[in-house]
C-alpha atoms as a PDB file:
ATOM      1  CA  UNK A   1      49.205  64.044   3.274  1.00  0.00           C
ATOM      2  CA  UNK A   2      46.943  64.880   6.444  1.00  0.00           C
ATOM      3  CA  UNK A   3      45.758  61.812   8.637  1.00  0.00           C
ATOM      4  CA  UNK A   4      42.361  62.341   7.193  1.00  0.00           C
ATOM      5  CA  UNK A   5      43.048  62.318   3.411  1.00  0.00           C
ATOM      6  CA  UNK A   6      45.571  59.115   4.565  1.00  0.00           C
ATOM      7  CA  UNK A   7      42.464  57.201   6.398  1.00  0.00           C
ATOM      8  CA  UNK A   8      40.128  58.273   3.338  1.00  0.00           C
ATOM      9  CA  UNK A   9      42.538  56.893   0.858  1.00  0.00           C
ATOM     10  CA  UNK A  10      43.169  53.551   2.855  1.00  0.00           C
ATOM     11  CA  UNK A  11      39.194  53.411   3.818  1.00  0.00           C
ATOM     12  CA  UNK A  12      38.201  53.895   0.321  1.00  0.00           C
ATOM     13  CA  UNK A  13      41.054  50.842  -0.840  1.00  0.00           C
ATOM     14  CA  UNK A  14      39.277  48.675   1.808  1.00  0.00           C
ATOM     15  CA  UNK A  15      36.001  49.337   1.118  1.00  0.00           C
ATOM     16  CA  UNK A  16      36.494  48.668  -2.742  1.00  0.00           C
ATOM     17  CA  UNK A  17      37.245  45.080  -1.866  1.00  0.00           C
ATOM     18  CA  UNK A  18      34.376  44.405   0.371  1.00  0.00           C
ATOM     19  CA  UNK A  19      30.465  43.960  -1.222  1.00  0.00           C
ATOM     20  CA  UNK A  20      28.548  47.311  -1.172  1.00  0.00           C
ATOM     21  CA  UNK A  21      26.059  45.424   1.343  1.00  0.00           C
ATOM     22  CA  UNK A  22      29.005  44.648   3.857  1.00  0.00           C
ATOM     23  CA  UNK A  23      30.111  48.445   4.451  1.00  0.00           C
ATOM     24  CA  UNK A  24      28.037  51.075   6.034  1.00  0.00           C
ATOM     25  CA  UNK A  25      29.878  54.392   6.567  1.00  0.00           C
ATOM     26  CA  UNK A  26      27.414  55.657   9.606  1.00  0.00           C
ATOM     27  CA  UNK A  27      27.286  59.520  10.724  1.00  0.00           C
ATOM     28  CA  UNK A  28      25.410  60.952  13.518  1.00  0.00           C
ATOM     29  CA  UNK A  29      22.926  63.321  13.305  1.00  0.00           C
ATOM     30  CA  UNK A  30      24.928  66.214  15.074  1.00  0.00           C
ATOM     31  CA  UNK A  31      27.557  65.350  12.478  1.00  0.00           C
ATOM     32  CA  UNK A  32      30.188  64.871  15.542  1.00  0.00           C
ATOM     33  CA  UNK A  33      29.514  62.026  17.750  1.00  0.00           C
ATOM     34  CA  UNK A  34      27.197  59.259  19.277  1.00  0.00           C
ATOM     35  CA  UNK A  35      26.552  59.478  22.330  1.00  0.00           C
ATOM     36  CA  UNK A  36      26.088  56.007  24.203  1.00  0.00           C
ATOM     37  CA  UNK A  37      24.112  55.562  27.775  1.00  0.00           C
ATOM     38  CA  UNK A  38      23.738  51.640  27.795  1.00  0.00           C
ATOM     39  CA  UNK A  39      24.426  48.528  25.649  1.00  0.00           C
ATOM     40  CA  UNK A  40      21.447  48.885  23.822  1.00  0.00           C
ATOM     41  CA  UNK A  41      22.371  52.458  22.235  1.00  0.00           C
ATOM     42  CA  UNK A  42      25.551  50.629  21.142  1.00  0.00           C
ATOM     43  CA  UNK A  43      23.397  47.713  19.393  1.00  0.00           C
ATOM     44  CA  UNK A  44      21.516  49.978  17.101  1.00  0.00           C
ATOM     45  CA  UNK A  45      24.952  51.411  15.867  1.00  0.00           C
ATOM     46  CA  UNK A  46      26.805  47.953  15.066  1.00  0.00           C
ATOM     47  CA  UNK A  47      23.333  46.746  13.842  1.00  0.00           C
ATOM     48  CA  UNK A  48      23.910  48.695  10.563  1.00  0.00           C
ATOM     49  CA  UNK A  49      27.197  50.176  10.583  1.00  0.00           C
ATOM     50  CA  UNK A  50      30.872  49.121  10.300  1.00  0.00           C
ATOM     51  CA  UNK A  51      32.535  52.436  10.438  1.00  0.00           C
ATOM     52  CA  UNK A  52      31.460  55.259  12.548  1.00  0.00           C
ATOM     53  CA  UNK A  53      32.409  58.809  10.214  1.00  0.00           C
ATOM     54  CA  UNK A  54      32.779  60.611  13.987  1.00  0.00           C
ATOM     55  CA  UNK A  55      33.496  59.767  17.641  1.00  0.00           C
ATOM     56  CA  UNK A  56      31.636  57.654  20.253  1.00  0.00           C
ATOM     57  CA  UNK A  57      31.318  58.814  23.920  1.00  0.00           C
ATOM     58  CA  UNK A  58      29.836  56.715  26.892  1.00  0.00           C
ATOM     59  CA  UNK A  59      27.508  58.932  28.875  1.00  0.00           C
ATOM     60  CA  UNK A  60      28.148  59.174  32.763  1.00  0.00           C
ATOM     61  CA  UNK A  61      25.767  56.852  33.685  1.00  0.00           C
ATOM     62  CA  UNK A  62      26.903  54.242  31.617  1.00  0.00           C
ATOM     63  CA  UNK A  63      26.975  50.910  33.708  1.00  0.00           C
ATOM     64  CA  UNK A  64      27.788  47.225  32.933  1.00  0.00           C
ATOM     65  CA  UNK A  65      29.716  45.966  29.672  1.00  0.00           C
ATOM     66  CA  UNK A  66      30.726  48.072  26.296  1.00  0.00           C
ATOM     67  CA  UNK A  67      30.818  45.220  23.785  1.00  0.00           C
ATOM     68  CA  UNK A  68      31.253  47.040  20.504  1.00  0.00           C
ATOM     69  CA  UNK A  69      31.364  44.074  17.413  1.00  0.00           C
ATOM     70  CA  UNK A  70      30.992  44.992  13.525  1.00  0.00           C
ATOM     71  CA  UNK A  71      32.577  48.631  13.844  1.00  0.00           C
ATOM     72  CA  UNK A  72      35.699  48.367  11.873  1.00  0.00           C
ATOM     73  CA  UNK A  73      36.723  51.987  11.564  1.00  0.00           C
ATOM     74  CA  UNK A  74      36.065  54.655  13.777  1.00  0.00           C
ATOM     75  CA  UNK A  75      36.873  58.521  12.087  1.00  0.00           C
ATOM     76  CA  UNK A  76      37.650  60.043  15.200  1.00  0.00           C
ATOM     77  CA  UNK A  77      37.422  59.094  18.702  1.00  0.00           C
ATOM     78  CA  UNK A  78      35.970  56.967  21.967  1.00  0.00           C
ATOM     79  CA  UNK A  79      36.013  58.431  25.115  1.00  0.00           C
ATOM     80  CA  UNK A  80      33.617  58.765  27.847  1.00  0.00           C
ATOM     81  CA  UNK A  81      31.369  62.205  27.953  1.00  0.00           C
ATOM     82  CA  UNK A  82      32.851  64.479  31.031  1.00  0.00           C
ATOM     83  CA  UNK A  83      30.147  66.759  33.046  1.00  0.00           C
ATOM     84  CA  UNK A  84      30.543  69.481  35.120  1.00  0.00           C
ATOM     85  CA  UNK A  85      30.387  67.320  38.236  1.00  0.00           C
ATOM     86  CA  UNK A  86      34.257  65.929  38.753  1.00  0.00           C
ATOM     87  CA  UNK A  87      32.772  62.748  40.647  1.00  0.00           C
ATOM     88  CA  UNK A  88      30.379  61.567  38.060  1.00  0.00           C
ATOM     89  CA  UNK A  89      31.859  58.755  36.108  1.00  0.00           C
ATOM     90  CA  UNK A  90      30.778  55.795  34.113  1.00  0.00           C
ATOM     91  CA  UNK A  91      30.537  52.685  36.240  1.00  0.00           C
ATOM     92  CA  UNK A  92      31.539  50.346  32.715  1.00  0.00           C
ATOM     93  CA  UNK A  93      32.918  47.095  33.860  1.00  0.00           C
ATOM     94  CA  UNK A  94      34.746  46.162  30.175  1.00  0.00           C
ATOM     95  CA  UNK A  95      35.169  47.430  26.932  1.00  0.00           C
ATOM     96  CA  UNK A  96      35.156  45.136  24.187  1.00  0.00           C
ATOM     97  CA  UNK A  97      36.224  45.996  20.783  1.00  0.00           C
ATOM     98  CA  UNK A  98      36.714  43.342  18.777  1.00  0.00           C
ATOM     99  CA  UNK A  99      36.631  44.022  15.505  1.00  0.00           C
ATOM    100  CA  UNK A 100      38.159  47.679  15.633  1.00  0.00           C
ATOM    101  CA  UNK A 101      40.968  48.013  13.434  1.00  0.00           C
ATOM    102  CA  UNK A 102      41.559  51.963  12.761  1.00  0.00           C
ATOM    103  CA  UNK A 103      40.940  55.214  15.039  1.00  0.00           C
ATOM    104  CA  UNK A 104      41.282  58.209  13.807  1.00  0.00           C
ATOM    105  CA  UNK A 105      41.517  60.050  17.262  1.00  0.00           C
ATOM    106  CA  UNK A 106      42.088  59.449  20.390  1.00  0.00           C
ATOM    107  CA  UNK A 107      41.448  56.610  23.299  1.00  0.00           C
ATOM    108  CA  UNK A 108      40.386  58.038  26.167  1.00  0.00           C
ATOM    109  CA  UNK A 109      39.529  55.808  29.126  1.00  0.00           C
ATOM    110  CA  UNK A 110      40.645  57.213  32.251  1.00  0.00           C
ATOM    111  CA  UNK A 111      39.205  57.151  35.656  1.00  0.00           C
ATOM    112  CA  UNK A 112      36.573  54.333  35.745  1.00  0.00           C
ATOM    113  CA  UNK A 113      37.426  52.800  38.710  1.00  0.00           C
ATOM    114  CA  UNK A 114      35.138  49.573  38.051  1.00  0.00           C
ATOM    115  CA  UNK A 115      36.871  48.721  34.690  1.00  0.00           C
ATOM    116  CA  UNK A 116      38.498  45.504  34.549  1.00  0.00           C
ATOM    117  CA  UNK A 117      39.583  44.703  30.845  1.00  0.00           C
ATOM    118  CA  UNK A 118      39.580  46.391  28.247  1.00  0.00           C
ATOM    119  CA  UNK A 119      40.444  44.503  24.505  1.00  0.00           C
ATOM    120  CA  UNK A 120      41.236  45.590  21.049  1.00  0.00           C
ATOM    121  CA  UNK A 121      42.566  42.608  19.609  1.00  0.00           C
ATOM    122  CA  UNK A 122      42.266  43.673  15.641  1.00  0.00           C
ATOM    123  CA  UNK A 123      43.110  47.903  16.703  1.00  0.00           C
ATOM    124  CA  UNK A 124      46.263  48.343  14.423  1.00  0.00           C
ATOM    125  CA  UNK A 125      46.218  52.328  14.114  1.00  0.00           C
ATOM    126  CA  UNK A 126      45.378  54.745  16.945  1.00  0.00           C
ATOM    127  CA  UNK A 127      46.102  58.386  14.828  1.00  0.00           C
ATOM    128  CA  UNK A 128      46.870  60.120  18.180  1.00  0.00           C
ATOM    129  CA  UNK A 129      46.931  58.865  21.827  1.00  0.00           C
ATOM    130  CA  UNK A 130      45.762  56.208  23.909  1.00  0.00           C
ATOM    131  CA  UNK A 131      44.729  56.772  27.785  1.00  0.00           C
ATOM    132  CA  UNK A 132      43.545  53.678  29.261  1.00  0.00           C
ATOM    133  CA  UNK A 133      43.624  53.672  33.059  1.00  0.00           C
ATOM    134  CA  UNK A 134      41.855  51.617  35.952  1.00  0.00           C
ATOM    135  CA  UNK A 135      42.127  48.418  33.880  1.00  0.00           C
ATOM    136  CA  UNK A 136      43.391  45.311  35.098  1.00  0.00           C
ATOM    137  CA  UNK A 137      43.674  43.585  31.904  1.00  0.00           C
ATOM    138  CA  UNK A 138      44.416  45.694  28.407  1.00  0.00           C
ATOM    139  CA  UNK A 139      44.710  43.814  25.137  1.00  0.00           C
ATOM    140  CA  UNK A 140      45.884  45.577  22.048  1.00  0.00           C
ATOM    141  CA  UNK A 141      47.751  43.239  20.336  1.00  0.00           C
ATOM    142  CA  UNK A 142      47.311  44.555  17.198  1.00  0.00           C
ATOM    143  CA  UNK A 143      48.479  48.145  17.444  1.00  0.00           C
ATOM    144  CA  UNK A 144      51.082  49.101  15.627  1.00  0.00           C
ATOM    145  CA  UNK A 145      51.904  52.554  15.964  1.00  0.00           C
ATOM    146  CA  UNK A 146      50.944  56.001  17.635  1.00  0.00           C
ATOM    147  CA  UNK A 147      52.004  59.081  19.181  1.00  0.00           C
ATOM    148  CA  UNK A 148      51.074  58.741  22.727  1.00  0.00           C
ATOM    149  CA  UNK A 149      50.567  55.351  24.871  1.00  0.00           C
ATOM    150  CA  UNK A 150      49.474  55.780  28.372  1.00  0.00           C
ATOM    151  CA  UNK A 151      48.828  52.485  30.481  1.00  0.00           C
ATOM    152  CA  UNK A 152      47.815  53.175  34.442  1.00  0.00           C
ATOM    153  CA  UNK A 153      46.039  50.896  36.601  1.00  0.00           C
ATOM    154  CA  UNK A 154      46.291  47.397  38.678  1.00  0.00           C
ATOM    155  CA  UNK A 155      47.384  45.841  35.259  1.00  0.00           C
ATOM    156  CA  UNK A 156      47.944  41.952  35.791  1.00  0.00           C
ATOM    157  CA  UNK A 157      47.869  41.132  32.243  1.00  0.00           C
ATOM    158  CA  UNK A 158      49.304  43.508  29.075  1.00  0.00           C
ATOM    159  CA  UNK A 159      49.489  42.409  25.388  1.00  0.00           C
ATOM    160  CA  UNK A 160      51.316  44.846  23.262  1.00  0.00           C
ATOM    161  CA  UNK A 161      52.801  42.323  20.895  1.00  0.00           C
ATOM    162  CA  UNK A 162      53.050  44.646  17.477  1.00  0.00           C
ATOM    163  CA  UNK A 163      53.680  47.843  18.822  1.00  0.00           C
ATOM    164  CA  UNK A 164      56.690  49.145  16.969  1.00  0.00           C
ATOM    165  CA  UNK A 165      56.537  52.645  17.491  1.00  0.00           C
ATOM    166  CA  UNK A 166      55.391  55.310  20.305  1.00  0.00           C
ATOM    167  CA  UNK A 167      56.494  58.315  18.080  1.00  0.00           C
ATOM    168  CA  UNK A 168      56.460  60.594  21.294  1.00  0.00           C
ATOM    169  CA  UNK A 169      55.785  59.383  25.029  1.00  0.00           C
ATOM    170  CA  UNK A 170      54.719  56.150  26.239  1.00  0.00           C
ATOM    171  CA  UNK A 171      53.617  55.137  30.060  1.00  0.00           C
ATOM    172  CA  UNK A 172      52.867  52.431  31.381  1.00  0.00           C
ATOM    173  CA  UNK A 173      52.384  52.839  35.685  1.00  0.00           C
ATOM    174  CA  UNK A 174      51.409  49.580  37.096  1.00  0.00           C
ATOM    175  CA  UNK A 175      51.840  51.069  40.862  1.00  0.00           C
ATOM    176  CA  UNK A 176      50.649  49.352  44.079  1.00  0.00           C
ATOM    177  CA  UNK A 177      46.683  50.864  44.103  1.00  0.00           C
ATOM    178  CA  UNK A 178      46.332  51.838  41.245  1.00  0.00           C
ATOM    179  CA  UNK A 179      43.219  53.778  41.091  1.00  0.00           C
ATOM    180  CA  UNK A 180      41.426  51.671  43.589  1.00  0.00           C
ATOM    181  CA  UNK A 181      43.471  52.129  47.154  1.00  0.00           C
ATOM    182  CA  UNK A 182      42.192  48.752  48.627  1.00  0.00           C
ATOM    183  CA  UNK A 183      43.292  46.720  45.525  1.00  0.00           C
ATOM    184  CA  UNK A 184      46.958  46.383  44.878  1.00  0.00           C
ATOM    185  CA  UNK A 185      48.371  44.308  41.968  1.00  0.00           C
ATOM    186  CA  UNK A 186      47.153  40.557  41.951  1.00  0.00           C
ATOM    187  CA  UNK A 187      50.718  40.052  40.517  1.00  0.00           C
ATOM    188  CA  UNK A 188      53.903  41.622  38.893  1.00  0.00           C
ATOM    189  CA  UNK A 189      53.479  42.640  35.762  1.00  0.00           C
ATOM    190  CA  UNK A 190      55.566  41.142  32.739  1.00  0.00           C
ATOM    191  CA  UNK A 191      56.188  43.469  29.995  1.00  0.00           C
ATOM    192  CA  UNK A 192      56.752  41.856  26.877  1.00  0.00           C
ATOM    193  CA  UNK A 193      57.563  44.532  23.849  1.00  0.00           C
ATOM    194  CA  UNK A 194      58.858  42.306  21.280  1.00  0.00           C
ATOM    195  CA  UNK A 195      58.448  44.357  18.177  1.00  0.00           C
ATOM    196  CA  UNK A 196      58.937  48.209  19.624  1.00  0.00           C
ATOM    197  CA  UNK A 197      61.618  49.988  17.222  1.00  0.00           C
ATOM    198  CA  UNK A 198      61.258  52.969  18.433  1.00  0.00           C
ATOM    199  CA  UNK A 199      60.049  55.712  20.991  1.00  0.00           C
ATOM    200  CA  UNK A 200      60.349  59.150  22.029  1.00  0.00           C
ATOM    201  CA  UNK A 201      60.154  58.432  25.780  1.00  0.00           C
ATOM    202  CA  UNK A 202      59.649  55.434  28.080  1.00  0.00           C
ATOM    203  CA  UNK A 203      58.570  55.739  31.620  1.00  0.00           C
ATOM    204  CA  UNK A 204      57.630  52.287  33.359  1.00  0.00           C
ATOM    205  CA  UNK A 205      56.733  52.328  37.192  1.00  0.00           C
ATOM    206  CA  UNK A 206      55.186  49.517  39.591  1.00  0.00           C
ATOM    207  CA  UNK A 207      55.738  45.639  40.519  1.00  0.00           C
ATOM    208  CA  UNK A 208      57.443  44.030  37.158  1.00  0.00           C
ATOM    209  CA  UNK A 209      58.499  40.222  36.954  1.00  0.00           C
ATOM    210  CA  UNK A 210      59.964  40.941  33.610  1.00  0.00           C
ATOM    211  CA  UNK A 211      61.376  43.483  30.721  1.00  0.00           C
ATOM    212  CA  UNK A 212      61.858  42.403  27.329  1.00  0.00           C
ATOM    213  CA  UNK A 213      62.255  45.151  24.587  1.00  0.00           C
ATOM    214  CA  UNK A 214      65.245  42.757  22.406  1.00  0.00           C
ATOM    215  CA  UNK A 215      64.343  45.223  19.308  1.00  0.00           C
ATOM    216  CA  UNK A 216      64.219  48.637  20.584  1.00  0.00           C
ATOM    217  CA  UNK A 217      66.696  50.871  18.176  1.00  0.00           C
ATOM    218  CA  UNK A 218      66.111  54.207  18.790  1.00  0.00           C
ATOM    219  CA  UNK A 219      65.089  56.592  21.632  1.00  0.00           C
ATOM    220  CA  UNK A 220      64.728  59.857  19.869  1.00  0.00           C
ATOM    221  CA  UNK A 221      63.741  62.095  22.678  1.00  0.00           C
ATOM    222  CA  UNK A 222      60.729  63.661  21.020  1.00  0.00           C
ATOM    223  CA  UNK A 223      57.704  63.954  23.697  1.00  0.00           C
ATOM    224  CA  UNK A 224      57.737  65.570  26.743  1.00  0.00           C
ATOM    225  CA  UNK A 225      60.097  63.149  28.881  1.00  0.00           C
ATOM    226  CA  UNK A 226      63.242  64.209  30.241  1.00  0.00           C
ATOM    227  CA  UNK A 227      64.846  60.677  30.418  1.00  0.00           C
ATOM    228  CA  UNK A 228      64.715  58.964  27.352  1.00  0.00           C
ATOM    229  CA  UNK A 229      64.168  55.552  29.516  1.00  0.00           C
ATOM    230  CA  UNK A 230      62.915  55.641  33.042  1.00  0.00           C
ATOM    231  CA  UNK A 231      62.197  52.352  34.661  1.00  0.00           C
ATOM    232  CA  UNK A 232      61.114  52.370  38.544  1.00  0.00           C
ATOM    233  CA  UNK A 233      60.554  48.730  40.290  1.00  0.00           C
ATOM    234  CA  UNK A 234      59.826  47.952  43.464  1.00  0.00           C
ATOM    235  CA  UNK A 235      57.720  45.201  45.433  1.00  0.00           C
ATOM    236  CA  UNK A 236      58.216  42.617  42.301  1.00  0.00           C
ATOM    237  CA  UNK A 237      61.262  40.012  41.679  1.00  0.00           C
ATOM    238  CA  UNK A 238      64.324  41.182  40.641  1.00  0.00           C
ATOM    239  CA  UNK A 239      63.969  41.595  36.615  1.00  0.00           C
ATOM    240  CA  UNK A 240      66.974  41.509  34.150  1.00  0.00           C
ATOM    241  CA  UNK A 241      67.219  44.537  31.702  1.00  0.00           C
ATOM    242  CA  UNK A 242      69.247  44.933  28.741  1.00  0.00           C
ATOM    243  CA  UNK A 243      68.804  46.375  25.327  1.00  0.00           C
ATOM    244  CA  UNK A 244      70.551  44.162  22.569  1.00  0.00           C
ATOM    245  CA  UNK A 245      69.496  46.495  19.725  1.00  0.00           C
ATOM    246  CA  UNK A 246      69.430  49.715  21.111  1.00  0.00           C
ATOM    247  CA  UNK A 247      71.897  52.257  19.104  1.00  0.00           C
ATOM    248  CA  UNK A 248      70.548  56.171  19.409  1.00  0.00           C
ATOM    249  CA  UNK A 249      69.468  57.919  22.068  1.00  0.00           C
ATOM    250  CA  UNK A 250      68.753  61.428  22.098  1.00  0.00           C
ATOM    251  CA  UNK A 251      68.898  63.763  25.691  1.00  0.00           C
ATOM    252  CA  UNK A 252      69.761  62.393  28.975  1.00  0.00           C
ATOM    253  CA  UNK A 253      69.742  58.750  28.681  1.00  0.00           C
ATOM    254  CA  UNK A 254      68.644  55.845  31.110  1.00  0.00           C
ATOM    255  CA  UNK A 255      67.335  55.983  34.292  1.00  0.00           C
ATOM    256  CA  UNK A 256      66.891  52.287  35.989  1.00  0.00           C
ATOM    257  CA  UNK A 257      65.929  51.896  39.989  1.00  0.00           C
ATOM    258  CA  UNK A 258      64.487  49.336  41.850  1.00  0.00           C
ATOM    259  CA  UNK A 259      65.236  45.468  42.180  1.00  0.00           C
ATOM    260  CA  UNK A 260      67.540  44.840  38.695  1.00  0.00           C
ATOM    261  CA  UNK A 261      69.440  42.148  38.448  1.00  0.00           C
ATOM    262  CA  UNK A 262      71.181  43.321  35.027  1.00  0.00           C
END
């Protein structure tokens, strides 16, 4: 069954449990996506809808906060709206989802150098990829599952507590800059992945205080990694690493540097 006819089938499940009043399946008018230029455009939308049938794009002058509450589903995507101009970004400060639970797209967040959090708390499904980069803090505690996880930026603060599968490659860079030169990492960066099962590829890089993965099974190679795990430290505390459940991996294995204790 496609990812479409799977969402429809779930969506229309949810939906029958909810009074009619409470869900509003919204469209926009060019049938593809909304496109958003300040909080206000985003009010309108959660004012009478709680799942967007398309994608939502910040324009380039976007500025300030991206508090999106009441939108439940989104069909396919949120991103930001690129222009021919390769300086000309939104200058978004946080993006605030909180009662997003399905995307039937991608997450695309990437280069907004004044973005400082960015939460999902209820996001369980992501049907392709997430890019989120230039963040300091990222919470998706919620997620569950996807095919490509990309996390790049000053991070000081990560919550990926469900996350069970990345079915292809999954980064997470927390490197000293990060996309601002002047601002290095506030502090190492513990990553905590209780509940990841499986992955195609892990590459972690930056300042780490800690590792935990105690239920990772299975590194299956798919993606486009060439080590299965690649973990590069440096500037942080010495971290322990060990894998106490780990019992398949496909291709060329482990590669660890930087201060490990274990």
């Amino acid at each position: 069954m496609s990812s479409r006819a799977t969402w429809m089938s779930l969506f229309t499940v949810a939906v029958g449990l909810l009074p009619t009043a409470m869900a509003q399946i919204c469209t926009p008018e060019d049938g593809y996506r909304y496109l958003v230029g300040r909080q206000s455009d985003l009010d309108e939308i959660t004012a009478k809808c709680t799942t967007v049938n398309g994608s939502i794009a910040m324009t380039v002058n976007y500025t300030g906060s991206f508090h999106l509450p009441n939108i439940r589903n989104i069909t396919n995507g949120l991103r930001w709206s690129l222009t021919q101009l390769e300086n000309e970004t939104p200058e978004t400060t946080s993006i605030d989802l909180p009662d997003l639970e399905f995307l039937g797209g991608s997450l695309e967040i990437s280069d907004i150098s004044t973005l400082q959090s960015f939460t999902a708390p209820k996001l369980e499904t992501v049907e392709w990829a997430a890019n989120i980069q230039c963040t300091q803090e990222v919470d998706l505690r919620s997620l569950v599952d996807l095919e490509y996880l990309t996390i790049i930026g000053n991070i000081s603060s990560l919550r990926l507590d469900s996350l069970r599968q990345v079915r292809q490659d999954m980064t997470i860079c927390n490197k000293d800059g990060g996309c601002n030169p002047v601002q290095p990492p506030s502090n190492s960066l513990n990553i905590s992945l209780p509940a990841l099962h499986d992955a195609g590829h892990i590459f972690l890089k930056g300042r780490f205080s800690d590792l935990a993965t105690p239920n990772l099974t299975n590194l299956t190679g798919f993606g486009n990694g060439f080590y299965n795990f690649k973990l590069l430290t440096a500037g942080g505390p010495p971290i322990n690493v060990s894998f106490p459940e780990l019992k398949y991996i496909q291709g060329e294995g482990l590669w660890l540097e930087g201060n490990i204790s274990k």
